[in-house]
Protein backbone atom coordinates (compact mmCIF):
# COMPACT_ATOMS: atom_id res chain seq x y z
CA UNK A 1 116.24 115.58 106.40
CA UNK A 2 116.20 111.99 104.89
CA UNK A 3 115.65 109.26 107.83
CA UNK A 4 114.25 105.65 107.93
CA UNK A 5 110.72 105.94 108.85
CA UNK A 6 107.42 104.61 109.02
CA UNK A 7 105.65 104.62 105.49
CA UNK A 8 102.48 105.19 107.17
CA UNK A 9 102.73 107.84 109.95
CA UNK A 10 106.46 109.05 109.85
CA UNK A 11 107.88 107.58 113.01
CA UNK A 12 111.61 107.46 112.95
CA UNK A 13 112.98 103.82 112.98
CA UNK A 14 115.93 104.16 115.45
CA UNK A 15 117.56 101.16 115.17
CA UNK A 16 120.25 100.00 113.64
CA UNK A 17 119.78 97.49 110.14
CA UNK A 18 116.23 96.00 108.79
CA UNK A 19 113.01 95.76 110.47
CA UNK A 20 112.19 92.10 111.00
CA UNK A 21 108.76 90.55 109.30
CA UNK A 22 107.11 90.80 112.43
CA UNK A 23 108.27 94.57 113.16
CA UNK A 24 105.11 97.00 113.37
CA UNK A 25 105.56 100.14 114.45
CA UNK A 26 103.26 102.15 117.33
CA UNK A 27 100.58 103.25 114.53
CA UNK A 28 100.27 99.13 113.51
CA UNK A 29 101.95 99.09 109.66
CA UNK A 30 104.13 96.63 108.95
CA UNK A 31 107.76 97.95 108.67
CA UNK A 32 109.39 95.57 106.30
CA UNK A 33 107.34 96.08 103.56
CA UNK A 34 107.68 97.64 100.04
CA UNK A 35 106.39 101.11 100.52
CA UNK A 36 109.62 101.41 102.92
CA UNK A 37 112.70 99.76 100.75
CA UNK A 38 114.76 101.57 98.63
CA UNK A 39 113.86 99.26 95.82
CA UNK A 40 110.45 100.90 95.88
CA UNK A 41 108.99 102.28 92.48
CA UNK A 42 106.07 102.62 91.25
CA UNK A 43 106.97 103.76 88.00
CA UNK A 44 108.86 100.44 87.27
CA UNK A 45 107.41 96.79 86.44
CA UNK A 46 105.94 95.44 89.85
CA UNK A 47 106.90 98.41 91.58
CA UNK A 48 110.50 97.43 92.30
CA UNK A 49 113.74 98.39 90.69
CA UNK A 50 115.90 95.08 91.86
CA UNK A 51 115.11 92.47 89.33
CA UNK A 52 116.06 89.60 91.62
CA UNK A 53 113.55 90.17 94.11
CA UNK A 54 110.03 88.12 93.47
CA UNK A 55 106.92 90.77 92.75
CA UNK A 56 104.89 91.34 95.86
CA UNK A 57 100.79 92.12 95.45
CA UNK A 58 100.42 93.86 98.94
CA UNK A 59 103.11 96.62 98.90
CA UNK A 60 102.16 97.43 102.51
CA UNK A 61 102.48 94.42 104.06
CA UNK A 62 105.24 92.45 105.76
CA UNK A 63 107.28 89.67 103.09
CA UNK A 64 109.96 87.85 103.17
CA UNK A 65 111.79 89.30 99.97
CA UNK A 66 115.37 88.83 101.32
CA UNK A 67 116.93 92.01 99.48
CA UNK A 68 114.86 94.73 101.03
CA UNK A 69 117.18 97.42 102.26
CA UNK A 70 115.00 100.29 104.43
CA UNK A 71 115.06 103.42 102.56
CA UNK A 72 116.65 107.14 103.89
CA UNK A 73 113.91 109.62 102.51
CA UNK A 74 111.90 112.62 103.52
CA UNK A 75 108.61 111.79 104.84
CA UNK A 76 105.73 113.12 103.09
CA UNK A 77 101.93 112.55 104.82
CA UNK A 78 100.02 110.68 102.56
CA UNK A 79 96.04 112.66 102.45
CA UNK A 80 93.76 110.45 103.90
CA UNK A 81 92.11 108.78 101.75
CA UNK A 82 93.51 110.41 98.36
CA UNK A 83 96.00 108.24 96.34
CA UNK A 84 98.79 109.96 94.59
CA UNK A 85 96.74 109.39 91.30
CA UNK A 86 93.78 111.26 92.70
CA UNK A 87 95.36 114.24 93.95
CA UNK A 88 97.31 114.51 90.56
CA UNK A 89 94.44 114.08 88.74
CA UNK A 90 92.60 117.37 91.39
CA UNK A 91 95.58 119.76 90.63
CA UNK A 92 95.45 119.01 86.76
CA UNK A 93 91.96 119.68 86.89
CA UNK A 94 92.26 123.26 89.09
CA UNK A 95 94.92 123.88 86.57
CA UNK A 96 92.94 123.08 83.36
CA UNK A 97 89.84 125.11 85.21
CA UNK A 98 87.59 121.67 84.58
């Protein structure tokens, strides 16, 4: 089920519109941040599909980029830390036998 949510630890955000720049939630991330708009992607320039917005350096902290919009997505635990990268770079490795 796709919900608004924490980027870091999956708790539902319940209310209604954006997280303000000084929202955390109960684990201490940031909510309004880039890891949790719908603009988010890292396989685009600066990570972000809208063109208008201005790049942001820390995706995972709070910024005032005024067209953030909180994105509806399933939550999927990030492995402590592993970055994406790494754990693609493990499975091609099982799957090459290296």
């Amino acid at each position: 089920m796709k919900t608004r949510h924490c980027w870091k630890c999956g708790r539902e955000y319940g209310l209604s519109g954006a997280p303000g720049r000084l929202e955390a939630c109960d684990c201490g991330a940031d909510l309004k941040v880039c890891l949790n708009c719908a603009s988010y992607d890292p396989a685009v320039a600066h990570k972000c599909r809208d063109r208008r917005a201005e790049p942001v350096e820390e995706k995972h902290m709070a910024n005032y980029c005024e067209w953030f919009e909180m994105a509806r997505r399933m939550f999927v635990p990030v492995e402590e830390g592993k970055s994406r990268e790494a754990k693609a770079r493990d499975n091609l490795k099982k799957l090459l036998g290296d």
